[in-house]
Protein backbone atom coordinates (compact mmCIF):
# COMPACT_ATOMS: atom_id res chain seq x y z
CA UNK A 1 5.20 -8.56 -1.44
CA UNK A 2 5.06 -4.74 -0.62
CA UNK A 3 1.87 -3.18 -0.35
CA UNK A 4 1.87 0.76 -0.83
CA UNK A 5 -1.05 2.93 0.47
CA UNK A 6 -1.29 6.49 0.82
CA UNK A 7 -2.21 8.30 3.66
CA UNK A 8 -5.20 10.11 5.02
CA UNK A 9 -5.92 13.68 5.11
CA UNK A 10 -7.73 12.50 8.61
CA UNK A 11 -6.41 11.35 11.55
CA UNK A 12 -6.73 10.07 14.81
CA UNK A 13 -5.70 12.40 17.50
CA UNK A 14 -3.03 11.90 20.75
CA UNK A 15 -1.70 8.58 21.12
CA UNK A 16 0.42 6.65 23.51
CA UNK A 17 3.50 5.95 22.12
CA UNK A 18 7.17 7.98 23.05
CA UNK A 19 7.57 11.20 20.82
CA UNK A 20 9.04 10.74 17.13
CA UNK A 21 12.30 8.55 16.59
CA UNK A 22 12.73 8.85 12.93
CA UNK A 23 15.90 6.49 12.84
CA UNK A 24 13.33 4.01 13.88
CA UNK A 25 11.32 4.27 10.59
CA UNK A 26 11.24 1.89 7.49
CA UNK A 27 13.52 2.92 4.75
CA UNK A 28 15.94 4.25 6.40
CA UNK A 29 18.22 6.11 3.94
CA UNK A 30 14.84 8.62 3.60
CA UNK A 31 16.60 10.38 6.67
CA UNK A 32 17.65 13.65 5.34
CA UNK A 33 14.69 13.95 3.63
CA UNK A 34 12.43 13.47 6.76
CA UNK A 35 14.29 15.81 8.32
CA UNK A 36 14.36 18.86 5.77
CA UNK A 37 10.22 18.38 5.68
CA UNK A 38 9.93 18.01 9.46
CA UNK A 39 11.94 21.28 10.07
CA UNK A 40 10.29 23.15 7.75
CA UNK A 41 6.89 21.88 8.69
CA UNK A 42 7.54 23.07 12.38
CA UNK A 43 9.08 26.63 11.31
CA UNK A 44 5.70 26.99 9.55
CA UNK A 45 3.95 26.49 12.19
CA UNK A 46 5.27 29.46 14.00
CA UNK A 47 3.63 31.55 11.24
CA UNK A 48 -0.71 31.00 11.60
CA UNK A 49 -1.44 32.80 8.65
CA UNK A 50 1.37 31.52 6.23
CA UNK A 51 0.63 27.83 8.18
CA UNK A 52 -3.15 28.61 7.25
CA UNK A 53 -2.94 29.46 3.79
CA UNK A 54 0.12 26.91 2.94
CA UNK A 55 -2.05 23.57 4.21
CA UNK A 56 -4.93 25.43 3.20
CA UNK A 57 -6.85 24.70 6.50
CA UNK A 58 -10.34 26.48 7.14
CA UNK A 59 -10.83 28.43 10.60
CA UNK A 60 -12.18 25.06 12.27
CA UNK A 61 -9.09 23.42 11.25
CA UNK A 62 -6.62 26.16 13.30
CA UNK A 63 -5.77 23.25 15.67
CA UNK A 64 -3.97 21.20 12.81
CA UNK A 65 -1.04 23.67 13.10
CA UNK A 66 -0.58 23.22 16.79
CA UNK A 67 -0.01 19.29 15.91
CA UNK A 68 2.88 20.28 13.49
CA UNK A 69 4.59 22.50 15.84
CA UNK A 70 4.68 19.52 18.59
CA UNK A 71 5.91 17.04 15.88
CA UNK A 72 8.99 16.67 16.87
CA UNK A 73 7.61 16.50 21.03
CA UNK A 74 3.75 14.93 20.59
CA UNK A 75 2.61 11.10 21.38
CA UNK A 76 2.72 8.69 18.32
CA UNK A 77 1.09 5.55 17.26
CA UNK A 78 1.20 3.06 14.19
CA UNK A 79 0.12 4.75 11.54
CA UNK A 80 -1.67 2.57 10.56
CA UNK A 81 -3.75 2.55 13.85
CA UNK A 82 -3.16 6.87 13.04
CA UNK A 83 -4.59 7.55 9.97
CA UNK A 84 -8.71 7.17 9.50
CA UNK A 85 -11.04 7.61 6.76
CA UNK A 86 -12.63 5.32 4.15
CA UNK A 87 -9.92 3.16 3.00
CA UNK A 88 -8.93 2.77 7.10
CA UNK A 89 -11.99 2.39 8.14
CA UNK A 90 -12.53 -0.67 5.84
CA UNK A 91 -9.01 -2.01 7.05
CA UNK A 92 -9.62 -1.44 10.26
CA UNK A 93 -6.44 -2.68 11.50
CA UNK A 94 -7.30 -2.34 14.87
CA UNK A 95 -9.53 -5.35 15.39
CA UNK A 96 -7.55 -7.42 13.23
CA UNK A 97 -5.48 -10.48 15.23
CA UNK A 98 -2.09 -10.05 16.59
CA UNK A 99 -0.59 -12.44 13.34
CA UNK A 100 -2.53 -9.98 10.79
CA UNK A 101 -1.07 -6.83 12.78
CA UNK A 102 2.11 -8.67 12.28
CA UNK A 103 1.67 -9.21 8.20
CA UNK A 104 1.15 -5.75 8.45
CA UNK A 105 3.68 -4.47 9.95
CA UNK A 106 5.68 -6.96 7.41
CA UNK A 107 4.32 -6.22 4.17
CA UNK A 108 2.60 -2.83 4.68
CA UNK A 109 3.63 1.02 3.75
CA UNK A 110 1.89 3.68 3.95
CA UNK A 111 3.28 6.88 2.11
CA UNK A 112 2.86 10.03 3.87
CA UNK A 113 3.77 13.53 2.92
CA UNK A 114 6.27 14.37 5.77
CA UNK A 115 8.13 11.19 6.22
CA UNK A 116 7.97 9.41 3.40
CA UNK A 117 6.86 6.02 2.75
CA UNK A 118 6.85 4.64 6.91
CA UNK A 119 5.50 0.29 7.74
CA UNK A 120 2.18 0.38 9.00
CA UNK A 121 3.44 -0.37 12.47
CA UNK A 122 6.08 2.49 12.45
CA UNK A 123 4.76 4.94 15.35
CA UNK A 124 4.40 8.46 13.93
CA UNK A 125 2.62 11.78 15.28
CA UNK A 126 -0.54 13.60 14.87
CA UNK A 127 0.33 16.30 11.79
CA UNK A 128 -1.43 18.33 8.55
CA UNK A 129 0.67 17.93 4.91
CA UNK A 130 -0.74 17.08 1.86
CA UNK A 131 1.11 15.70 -1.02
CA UNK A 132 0.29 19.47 -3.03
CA UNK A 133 1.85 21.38 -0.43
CA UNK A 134 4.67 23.60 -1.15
CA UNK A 135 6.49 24.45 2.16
CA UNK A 136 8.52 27.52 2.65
CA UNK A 137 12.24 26.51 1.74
CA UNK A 138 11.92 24.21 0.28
CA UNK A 139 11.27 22.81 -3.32
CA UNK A 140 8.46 21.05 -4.31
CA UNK A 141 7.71 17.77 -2.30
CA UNK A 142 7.83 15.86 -5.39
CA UNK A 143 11.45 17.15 -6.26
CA UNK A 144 11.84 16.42 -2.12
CA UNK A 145 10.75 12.68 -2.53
CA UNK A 146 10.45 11.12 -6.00
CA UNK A 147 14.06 9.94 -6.57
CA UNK A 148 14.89 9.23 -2.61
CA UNK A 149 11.69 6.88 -2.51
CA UNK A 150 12.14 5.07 -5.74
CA UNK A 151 15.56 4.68 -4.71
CA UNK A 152 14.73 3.29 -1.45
CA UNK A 153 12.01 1.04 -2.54
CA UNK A 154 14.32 -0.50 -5.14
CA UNK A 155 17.44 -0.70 -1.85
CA UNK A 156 14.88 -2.62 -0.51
CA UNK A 157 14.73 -5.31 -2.75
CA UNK A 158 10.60 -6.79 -2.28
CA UNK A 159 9.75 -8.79 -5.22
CA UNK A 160 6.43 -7.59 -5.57
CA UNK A 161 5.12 -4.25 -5.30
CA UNK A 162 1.09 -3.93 -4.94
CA UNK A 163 0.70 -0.18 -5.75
CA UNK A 164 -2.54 1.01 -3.99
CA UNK A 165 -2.26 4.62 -3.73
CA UNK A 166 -3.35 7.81 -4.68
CA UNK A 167 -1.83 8.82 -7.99
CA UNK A 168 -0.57 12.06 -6.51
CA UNK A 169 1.31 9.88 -3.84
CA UNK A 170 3.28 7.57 -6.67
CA UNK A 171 4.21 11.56 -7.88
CA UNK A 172 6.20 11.27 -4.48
CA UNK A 173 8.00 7.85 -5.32
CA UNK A 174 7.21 5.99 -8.27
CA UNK A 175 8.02 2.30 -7.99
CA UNK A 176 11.14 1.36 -10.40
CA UNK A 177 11.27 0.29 -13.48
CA UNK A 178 13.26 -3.17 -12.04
CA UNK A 179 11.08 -4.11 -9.63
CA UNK A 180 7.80 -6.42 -10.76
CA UNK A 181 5.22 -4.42 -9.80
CA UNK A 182 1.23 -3.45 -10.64
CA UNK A 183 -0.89 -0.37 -9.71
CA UNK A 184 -4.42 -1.09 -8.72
CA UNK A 185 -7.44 0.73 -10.05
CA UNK A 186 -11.17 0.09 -8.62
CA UNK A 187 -13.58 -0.44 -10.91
CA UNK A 188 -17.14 -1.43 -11.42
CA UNK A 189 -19.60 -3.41 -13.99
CA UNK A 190 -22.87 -2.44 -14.74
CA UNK A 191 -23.90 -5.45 -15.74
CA UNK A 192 -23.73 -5.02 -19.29
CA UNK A 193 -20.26 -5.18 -19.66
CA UNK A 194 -19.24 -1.32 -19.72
CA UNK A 195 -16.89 -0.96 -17.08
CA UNK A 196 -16.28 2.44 -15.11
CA UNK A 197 -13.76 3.91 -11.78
CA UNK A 198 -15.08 4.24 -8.67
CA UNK A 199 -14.41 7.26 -6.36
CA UNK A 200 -15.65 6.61 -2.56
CA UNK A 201 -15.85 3.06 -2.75
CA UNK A 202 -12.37 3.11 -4.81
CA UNK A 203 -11.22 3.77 -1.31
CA UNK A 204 -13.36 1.20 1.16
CA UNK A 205 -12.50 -1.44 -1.76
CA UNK A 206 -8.36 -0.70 -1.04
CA UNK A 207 -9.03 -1.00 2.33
CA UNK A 208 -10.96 -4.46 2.63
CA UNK A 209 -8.55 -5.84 0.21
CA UNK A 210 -5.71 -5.36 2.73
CA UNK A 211 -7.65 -6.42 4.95
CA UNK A 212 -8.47 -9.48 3.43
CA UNK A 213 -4.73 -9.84 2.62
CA UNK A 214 -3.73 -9.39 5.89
CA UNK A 215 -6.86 -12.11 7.70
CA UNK A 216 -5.27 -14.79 4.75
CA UNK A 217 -1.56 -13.70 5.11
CA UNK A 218 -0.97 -15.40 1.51
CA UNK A 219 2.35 -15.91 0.55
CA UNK A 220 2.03 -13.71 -2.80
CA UNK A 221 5.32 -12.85 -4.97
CA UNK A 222 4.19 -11.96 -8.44
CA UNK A 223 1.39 -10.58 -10.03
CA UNK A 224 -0.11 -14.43 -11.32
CA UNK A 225 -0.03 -15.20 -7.47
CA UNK A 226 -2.08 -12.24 -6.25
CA UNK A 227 -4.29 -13.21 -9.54
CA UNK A 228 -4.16 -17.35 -8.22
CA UNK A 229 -4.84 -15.97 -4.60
CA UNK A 230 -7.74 -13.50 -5.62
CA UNK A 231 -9.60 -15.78 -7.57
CA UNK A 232 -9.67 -18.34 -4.90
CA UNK A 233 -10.60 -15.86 -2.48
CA UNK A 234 -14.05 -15.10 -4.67
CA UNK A 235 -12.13 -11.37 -5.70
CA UNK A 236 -12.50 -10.25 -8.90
CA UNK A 237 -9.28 -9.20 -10.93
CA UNK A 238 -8.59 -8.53 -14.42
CA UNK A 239 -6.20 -6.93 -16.02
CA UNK A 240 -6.27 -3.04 -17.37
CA UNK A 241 -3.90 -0.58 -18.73
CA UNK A 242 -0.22 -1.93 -19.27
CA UNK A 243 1.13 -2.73 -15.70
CA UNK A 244 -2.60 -1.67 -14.08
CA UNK A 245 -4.85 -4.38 -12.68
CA UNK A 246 -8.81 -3.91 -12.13
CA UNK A 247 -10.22 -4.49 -8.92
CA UNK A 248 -13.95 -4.77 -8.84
CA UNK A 249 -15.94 -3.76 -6.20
């Protein structure tokens, strides 16, 4: 099974880990890709105002464009030790066990806006890009991404593909069409049986489920064996849309 998350606007800072080697990074063939959004993320940074009003950082957030500058230079980490916020908070990968880190690092991508989808162990840098962002030279990031990250999920051949993020992130690389897959949407029940989306804890819900995946490390390789494996676990799953499942929280 592949899990895919998206990122976080928020991050942790520094790190310890030798500067970016983005050869090193999951899905591979995402290369030239990686490296058209990396050099034009650094050239913006040599411009504060265009870098301000591109990310669409406030004055207290001037220090973001320092990061992207350094990318190429600046300390890294695993991102998913980097990134922080609701849905890592919840995971909190950090206190997990060395075998959980390892599922992880296995079964785990997170899909940022610069490099593409990367494995949650994959050590990447401090920087600011949103999935919205239109850099200067280049097109779109969703004309950037889509069709290189479909097409190198799909080279990657999982059997299973647990879609967990952001809908503006599957803009950057829907899953294809031949791989079994199911996007998850957080939900809750009122009790009375009306049934409605959830917004903050949409995220913290994401977050303890991979964590809960990753504490279990279930062998899971189809949608019935996430279903089998939730049930058993006391999580609530049903299913929604066509190729959506409902996660209660």
């Amino acid at each position: 099974m592949l899990i895919l998350l998206p990122p976080s606007e928020t991050k942790r800072p520094g790190g310890r880990g030798r500067a970016l080697d983005a050869a090193s990074l999951a899905f591979p063939s995402l290369a030239p890709q990686r490296a058209a959004v990396v050099d034009a993320l650094v050239a913006l940074a040599g411009d504060e105002d265009a870098a301000m009003r591109v990310l669409k950082l406030s004055a207290g957030q001037r220090g973001e464009i320092e990061a992207n500058g350094m990318l190429r230079d600046s300390p890294t980490m695993a991102a998913v030790d980097r990134y922080t916020g609701v849905l890592f908070d919840a995971l909190d990968a950090a206190s997990l066990p060395a075998a959980s880190r390892r599922w992880l690092g296995a079964h785990v991508a997170i899909h940022s806006a610069p490099f593409g989808p990367v494995g949650a162990l994959d050590a990447i840098p401090a920087y600011r890009l949103g999935a919205a962002a239109s850099l200067p030279g280049l097109p779109g990031l969703k004309r950037v991404w889509a069709d290189a990250v479909t097409a190198a999920i799909e080279d990657s051949t999982p059997r299973f593909v647990l879609d967990l993020r952001s809908e503006a992130y599957v803009a950057l690389g829907p899953v294809p069409r031949s791989v079994a897959s199911v996007y998850v949407r957080v939900v809750s029940d009122d009790g009375g049986g009306a049934v409605r989306a959830l917004n903050h804890f949409n995220k913290h819900a994401k977050g303890a489920l991979v964590r809960r995946l990753a504490q279990e490390r279930p062998r899971v390789s189809s949608l019935t064996g996430l279903v089998r494996w939730a049930d058993a676990s006391g999580l609530r799953v049903e299913s929604g849309e066509p190729g959506e499942i409902r996660l209660f929280a």
